[in-house]
Protein backbone atom coordinates (compact mmCIF):
# COMPACT_ATOMS: atom_id res chain seq x y z
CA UNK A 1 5.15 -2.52 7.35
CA UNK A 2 2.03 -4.46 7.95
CA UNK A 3 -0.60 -5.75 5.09
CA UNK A 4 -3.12 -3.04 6.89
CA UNK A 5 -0.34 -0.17 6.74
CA UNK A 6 0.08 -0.91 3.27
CA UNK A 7 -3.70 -0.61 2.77
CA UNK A 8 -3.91 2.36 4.21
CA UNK A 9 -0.92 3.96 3.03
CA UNK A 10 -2.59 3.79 -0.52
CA UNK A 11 -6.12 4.68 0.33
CA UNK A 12 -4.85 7.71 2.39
CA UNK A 13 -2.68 8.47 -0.73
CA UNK A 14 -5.63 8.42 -3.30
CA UNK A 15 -7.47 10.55 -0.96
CA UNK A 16 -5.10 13.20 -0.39
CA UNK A 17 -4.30 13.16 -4.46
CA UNK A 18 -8.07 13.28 -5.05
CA UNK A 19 -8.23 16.52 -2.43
CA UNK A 20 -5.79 18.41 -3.77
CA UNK A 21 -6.96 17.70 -7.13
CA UNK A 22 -10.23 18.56 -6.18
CA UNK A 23 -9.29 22.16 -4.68
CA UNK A 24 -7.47 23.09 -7.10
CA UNK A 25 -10.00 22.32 -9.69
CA UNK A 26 -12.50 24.50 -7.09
CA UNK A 27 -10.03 27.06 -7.17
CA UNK A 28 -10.67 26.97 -11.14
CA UNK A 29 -13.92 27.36 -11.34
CA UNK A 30 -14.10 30.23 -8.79
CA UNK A 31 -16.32 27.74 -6.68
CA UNK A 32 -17.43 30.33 -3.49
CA UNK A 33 -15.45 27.90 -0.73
CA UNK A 34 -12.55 26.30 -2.45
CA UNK A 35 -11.11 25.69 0.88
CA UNK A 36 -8.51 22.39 1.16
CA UNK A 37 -10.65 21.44 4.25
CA UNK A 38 -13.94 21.72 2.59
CA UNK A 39 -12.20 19.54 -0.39
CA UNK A 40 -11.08 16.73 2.08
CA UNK A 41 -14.90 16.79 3.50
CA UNK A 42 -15.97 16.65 0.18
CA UNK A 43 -14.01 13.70 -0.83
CA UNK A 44 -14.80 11.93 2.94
CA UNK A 45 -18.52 11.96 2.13
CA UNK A 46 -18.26 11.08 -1.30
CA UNK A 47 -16.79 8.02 -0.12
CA UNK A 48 -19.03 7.00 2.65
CA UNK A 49 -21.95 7.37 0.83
CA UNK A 50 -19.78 5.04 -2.06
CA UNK A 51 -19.62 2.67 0.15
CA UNK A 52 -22.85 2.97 1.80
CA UNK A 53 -24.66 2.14 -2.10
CA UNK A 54 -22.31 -0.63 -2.42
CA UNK A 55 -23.45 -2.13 0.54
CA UNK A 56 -26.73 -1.80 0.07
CA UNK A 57 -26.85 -2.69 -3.56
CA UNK A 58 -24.23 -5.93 -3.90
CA UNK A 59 -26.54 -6.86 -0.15
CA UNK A 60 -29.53 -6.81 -1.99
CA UNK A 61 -29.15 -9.56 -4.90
CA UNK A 62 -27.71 -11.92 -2.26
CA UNK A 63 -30.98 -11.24 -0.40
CA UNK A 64 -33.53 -11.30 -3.16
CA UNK A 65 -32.22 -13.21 -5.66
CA UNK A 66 -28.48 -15.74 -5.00
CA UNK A 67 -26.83 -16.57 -8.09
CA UNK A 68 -28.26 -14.55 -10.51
CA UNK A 69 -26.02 -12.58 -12.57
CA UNK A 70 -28.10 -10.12 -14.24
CA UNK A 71 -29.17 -8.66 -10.91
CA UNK A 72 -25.66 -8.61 -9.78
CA UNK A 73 -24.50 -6.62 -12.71
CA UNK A 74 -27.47 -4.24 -12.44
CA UNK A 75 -27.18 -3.70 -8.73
CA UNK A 76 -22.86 -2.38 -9.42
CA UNK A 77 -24.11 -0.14 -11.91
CA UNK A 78 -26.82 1.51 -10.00
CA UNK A 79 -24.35 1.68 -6.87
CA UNK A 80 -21.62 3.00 -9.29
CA UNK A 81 -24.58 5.45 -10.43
CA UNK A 82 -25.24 6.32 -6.75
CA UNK A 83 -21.58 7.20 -6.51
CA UNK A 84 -21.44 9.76 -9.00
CA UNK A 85 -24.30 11.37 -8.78
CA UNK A 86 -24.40 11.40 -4.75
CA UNK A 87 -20.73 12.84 -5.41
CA UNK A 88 -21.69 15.81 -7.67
CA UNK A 89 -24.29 16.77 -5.10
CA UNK A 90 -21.86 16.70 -2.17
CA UNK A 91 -19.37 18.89 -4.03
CA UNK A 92 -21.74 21.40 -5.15
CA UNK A 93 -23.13 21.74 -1.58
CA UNK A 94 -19.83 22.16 0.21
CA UNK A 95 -17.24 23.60 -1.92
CA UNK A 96 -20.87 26.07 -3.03
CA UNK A 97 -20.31 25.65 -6.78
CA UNK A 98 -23.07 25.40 -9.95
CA UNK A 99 -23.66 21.08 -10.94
CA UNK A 100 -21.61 21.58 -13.88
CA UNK A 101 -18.87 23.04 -11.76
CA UNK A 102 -19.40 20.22 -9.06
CA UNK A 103 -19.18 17.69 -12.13
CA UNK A 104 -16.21 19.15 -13.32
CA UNK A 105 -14.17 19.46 -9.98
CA UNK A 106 -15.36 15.81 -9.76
CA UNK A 107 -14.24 14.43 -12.80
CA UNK A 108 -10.54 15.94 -12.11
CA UNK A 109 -10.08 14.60 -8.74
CA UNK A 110 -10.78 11.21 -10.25
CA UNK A 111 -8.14 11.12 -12.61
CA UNK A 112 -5.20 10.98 -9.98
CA UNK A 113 -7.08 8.84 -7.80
CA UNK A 114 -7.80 6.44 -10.15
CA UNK A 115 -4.42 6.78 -11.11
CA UNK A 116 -3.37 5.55 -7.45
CA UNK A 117 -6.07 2.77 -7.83
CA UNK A 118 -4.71 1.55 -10.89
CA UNK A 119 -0.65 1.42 -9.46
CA UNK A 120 -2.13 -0.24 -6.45
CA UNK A 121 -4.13 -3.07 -8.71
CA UNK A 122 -0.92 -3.87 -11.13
CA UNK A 123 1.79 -2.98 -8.53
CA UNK A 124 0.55 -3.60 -4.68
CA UNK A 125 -1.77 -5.74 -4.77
CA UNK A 126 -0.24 -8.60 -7.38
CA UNK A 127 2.37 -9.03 -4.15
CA UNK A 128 0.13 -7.91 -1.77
CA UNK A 129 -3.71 -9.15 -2.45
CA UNK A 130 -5.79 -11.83 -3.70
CA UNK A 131 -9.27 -12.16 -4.46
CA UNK A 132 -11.60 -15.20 -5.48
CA UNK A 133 -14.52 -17.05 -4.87
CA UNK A 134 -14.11 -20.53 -3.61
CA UNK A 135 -15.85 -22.83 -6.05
CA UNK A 136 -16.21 -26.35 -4.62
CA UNK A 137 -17.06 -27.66 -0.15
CA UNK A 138 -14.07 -28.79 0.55
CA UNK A 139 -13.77 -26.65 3.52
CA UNK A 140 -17.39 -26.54 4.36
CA UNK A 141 -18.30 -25.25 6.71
CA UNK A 142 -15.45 -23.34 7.31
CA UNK A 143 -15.32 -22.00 3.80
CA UNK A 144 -18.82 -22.62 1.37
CA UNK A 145 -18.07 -22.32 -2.50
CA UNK A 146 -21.50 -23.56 -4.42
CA UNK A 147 -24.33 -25.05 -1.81
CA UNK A 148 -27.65 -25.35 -0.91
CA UNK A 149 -29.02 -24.98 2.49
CA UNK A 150 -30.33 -27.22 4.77
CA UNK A 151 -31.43 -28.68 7.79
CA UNK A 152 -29.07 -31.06 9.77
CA UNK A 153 -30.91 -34.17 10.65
CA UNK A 154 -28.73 -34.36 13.66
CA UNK A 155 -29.22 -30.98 15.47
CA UNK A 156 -31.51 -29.20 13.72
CA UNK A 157 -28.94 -26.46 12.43
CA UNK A 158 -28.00 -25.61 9.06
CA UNK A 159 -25.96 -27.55 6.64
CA UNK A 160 -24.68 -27.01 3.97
CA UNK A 161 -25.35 -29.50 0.29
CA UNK A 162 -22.86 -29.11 -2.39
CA UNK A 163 -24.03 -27.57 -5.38
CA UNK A 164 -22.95 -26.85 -9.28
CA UNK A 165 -21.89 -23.64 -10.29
CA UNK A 166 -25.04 -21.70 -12.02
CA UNK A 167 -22.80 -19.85 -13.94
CA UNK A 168 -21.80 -23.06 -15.65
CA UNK A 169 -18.42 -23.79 -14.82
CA UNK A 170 -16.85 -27.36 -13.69
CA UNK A 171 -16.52 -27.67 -9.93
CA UNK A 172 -16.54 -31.60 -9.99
CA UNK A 173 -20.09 -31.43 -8.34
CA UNK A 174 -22.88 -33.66 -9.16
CA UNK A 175 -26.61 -32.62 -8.90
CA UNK A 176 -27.11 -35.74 -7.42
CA UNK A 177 -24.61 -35.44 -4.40
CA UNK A 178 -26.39 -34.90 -1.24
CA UNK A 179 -23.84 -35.30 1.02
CA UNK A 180 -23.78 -32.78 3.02
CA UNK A 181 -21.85 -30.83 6.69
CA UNK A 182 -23.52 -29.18 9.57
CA UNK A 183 -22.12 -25.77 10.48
CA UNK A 184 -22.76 -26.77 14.45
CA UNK A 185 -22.10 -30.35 15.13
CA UNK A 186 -20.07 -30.36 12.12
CA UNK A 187 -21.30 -34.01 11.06
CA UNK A 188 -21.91 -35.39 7.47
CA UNK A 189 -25.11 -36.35 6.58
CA UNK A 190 -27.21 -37.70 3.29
CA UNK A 191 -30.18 -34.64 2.97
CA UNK A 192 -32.58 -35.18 0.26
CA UNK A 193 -34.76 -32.68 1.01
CA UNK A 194 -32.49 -29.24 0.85
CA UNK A 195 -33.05 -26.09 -0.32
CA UNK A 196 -32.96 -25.94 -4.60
CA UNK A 197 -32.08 -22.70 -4.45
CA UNK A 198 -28.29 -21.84 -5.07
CA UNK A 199 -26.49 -20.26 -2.99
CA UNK A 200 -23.53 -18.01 -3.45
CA UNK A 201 -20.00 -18.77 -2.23
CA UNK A 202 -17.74 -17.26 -0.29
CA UNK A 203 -15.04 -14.61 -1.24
CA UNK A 204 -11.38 -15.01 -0.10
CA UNK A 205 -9.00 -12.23 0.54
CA UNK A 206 -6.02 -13.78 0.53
CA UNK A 207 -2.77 -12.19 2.50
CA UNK A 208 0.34 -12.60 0.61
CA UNK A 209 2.59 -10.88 2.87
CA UNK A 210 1.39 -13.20 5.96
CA UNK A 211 3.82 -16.36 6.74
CA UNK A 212 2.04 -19.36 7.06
CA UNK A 213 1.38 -20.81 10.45
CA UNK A 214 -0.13 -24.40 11.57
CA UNK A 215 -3.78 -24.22 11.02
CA UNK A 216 -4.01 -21.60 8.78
CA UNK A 217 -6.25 -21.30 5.56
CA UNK A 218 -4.05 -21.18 3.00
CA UNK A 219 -4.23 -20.85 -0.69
CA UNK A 220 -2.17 -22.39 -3.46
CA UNK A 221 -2.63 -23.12 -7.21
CA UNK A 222 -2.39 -26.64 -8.77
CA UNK A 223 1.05 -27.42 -9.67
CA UNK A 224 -0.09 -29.60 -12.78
CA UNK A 225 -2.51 -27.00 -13.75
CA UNK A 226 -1.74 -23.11 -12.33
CA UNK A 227 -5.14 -21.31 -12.79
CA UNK A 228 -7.01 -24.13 -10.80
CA UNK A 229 -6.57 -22.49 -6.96
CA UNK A 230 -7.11 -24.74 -4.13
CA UNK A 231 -7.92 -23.46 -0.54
CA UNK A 232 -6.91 -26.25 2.39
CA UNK A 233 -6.16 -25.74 5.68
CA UNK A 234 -2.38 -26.28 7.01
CA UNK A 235 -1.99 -29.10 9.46
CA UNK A 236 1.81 -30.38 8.35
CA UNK A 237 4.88 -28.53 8.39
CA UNK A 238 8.16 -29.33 6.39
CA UNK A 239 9.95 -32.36 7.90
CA UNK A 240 6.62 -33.33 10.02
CA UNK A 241 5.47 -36.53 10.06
CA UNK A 242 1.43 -36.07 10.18
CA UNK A 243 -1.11 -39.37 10.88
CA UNK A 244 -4.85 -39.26 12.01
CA UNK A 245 -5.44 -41.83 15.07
CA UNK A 246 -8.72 -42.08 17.59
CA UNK A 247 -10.40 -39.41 15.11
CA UNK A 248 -7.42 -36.79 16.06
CA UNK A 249 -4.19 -34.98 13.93
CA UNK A 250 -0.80 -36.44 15.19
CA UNK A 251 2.14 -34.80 14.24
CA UNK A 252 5.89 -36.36 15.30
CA UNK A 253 3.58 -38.74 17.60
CA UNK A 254 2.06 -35.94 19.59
CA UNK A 255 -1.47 -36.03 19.57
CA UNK A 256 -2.63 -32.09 18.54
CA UNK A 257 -5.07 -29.48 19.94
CA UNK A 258 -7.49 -28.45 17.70
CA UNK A 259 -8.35 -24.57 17.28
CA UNK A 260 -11.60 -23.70 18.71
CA UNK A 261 -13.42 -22.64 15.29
CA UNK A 262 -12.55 -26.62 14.73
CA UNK A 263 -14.16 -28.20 17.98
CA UNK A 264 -16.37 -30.45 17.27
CA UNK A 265 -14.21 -31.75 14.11
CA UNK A 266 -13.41 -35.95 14.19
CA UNK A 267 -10.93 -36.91 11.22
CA UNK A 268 -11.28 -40.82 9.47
CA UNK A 269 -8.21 -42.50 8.23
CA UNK A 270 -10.78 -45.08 6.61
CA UNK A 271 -10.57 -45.22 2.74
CA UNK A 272 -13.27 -43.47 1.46
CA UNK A 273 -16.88 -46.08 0.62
């Protein structure tokens, strides 16, 4: 079964244990339309407007605000509050209940979807899932941890300038280090005059299930240290013999083809300074 079967195997399964749940609770209460249908629509909406207030709050901090933490924190509660409140409403209108009915029949079609949610977390998605944010540029631009913005002083696009984690964690990054790579001609540059503001970086789903191929993004942990993660992408295969020559990737003498999200891309095999 694929990663996305999997995925949806459990979120149809919370759904339909949150349904029944909530119909039978419906049922309970002597709600006026305790129908299974009117249950499912219930629990449908619930969701879209659940994710709808995530969207919109967890957008908004990136917009107003990168990097600060308060405003993240208070922008998941109010969505969480938007869930539960826009969730009672919905219930009460279609299953025709009283609010403390609606908050009732909500609070018991929680509990078994939860339930689900918390099997998938410590059961699925340990051998299925992982999620982190890339600290450090060493894929930029592919893959941004920490950065400023700027302009490239080659083609006018935007670059990005490695920055240190706000939150005050070690990424190895000096405030000082201006180096920084185009997302268009995908040339290094010194920028001195970049945006101060810091910017967030990227989040990583990573697909366990997924065999790796050549050129893939791949993520593995520091053998000498395990909780340090490290996101590279894979050029070499086992037994390969990999060189860079003419600013290209060899491998067993055969000069390689570059994806297209890497045109553009010239490799050194100069020591670095």
């Amino acid at each position: 079964m694929s990663t996305l079967g999997l995925i949806a195997f459990w979120v149809i399964l919370a759904w339909a244990y949150a349904t029944f749940a909530l119909w039978l609770a419906a049922r309970w209460i002597r709600a006026r339309k305790p129908t299974l249908l009117r249950a499912l629509a219930a629990v449908l909406t619930s969701r879209v407007i659940a994710l709808a207030g995530l969207a919109i709050f967890v957008g908004l901090p990136r917009l107003l605000n990168p990097g600060n933490l308060d405003l993240k924190i208070i922008a998941l509660l109010a969505a969480a509050g938007l869930e539960v409140i826009g969730s009672w409403l919905v219930i009460k209108a279609i299953v025709k209940s009283s609010i403390g009915g609606a908050m009732f029949c909500w609070l018991i079609s929680v509990v078994p979807a939860a339930g689900v949610m918390v099997l998938m977390h410590f059961v699925g998605a340990p051998y299925m899932l992982e999620f982190f944010s890339v600290p450090a540029n060493s894929m930029a631009p592919t893959v941004v941890g920490w950065h400023y913005d700027g302009i490239c002083p080659q083609c006018g696009q935007t670059c990005f300038v490695s920055a240190p984690d706000p939150e005050g964690n070690d990424t190895s990054i000096s405030r000082e280090d201006n180096l920084a790579i185009c997302s268009a001609c995908r040339q290094t540059s010194e920028l001195k005059n970049s945006m101060r503001q810091v910017l967030d970086p990227d989040r990583i789903c990573v697909n366990k299930l997924l065999r790796p191929r050549r050129w893939d993004i791949i993520e593995f942990r520091f053998p000498p240290n395990p909780q340090f993660k490290y996101i590279k992408r894979l050029v070499g295969m086992p037994g390969e013999a990999v060189f860079i020559e003419d600013g290209d990737v060899w491998i067993n003498g055969e000069r390689q083809a570059l994806p297209s999200e890497m045109a553009g891309l010239k490799y050194s095999n100069a020591p670095p300074g």
